[in-house]
Protein backbone atom coordinates (compact mmCIF):
# COMPACT_ATOMS: atom_id res chain seq x y z
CA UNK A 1 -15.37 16.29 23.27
CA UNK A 2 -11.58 17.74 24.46
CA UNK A 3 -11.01 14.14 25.93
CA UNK A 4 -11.24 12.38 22.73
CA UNK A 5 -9.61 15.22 20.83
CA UNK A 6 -7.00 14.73 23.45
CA UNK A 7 -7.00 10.96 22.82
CA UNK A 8 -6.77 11.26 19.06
CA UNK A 9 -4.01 13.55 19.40
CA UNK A 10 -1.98 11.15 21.35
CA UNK A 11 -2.55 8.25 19.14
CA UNK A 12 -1.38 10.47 16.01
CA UNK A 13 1.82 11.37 18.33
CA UNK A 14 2.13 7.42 18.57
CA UNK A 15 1.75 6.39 15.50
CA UNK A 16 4.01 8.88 14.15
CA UNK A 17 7.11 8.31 16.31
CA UNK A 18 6.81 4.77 15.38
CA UNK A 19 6.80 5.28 12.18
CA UNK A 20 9.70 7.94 12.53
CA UNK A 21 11.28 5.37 14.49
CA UNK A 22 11.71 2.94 11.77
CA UNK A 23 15.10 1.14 11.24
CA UNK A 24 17.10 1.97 8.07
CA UNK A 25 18.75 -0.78 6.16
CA UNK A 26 22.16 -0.90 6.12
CA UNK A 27 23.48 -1.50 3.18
CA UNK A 28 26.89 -2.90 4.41
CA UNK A 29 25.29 -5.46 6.81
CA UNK A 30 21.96 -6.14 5.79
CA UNK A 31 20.66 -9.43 4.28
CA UNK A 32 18.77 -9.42 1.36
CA UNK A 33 15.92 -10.43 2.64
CA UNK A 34 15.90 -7.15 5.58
CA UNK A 35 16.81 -4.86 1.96
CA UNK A 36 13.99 -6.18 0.08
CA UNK A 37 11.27 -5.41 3.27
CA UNK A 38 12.94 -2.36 4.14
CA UNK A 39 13.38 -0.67 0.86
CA UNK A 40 10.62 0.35 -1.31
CA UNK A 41 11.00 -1.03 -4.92
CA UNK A 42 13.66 -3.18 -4.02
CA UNK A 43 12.58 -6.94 -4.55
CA UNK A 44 13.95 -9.92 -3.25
CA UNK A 45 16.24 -10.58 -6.90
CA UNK A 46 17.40 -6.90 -6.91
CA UNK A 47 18.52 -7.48 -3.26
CA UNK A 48 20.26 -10.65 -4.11
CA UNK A 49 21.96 -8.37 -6.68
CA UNK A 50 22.82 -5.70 -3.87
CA UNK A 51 24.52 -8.19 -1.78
CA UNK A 52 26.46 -9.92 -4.44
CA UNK A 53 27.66 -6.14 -5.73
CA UNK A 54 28.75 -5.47 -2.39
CA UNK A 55 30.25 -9.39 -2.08
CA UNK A 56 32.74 -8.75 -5.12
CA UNK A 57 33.41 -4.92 -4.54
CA UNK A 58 33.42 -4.22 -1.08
CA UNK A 59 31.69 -2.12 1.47
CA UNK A 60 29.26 0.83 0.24
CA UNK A 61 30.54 3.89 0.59
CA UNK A 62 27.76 5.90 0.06
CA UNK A 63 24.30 5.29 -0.55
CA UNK A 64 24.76 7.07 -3.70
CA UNK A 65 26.69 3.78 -4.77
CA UNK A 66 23.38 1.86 -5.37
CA UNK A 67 23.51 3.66 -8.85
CA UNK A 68 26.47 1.14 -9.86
CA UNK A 69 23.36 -1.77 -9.50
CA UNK A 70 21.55 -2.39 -12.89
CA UNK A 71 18.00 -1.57 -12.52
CA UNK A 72 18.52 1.29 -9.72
CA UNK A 73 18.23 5.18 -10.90
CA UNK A 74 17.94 8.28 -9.42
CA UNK A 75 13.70 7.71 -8.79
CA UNK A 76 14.36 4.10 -6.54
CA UNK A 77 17.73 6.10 -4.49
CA UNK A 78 15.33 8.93 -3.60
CA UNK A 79 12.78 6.85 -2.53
CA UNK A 80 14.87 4.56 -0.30
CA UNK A 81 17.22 7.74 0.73
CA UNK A 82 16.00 7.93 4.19
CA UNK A 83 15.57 4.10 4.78
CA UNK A 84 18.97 3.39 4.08
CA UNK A 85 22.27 3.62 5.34
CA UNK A 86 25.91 2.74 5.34
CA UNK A 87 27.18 3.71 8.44
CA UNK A 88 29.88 1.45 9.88
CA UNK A 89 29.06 -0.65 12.95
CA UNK A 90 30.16 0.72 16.16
């Protein structure tokens, strides 16, 4: 019995680094298509819409900016907080 408790412990310790290990999206670089699969709520027309916004006004600042999108509140930013970024490329 300790060998599979051992076992199961080390597949929960896998499965949550990967999933801790998960890319964010950066907002400033990403496609739409990598902001609709890597934000939740986000669909593929709402990312179209994120890219455009960013087209005709420039880099993100902050996350925070998604408010200025139609459609995005305060419930979608906290939801997508920690998958998202706008960090510049080094």
């Amino acid at each position: 019995m300790p060998t599979i408790t051992r076992l199961l412990a080390l597949c929960l310790a896998l499965v949550a680094g990967a999933v801790g290990a998960a890319e964010t999206v950066n907002l400033n670089t990403a496609s739409a298509d990598a902001i609709a699969a890597g934000m939740v709520g986000i669909g593929p027309a709402k990312a179209r819409e994120i890219v455009e916004y960013r087209q005709k006004n420039g880099p993100f600042k902050t996350v925070d900016d998604l408010r200025q999108i139609k459609g995005i509140g305060e419930k979608t930013l906290e939801k997508n907080r920690d998958r998202i970024s706008t960090a510049a490329a080094h």
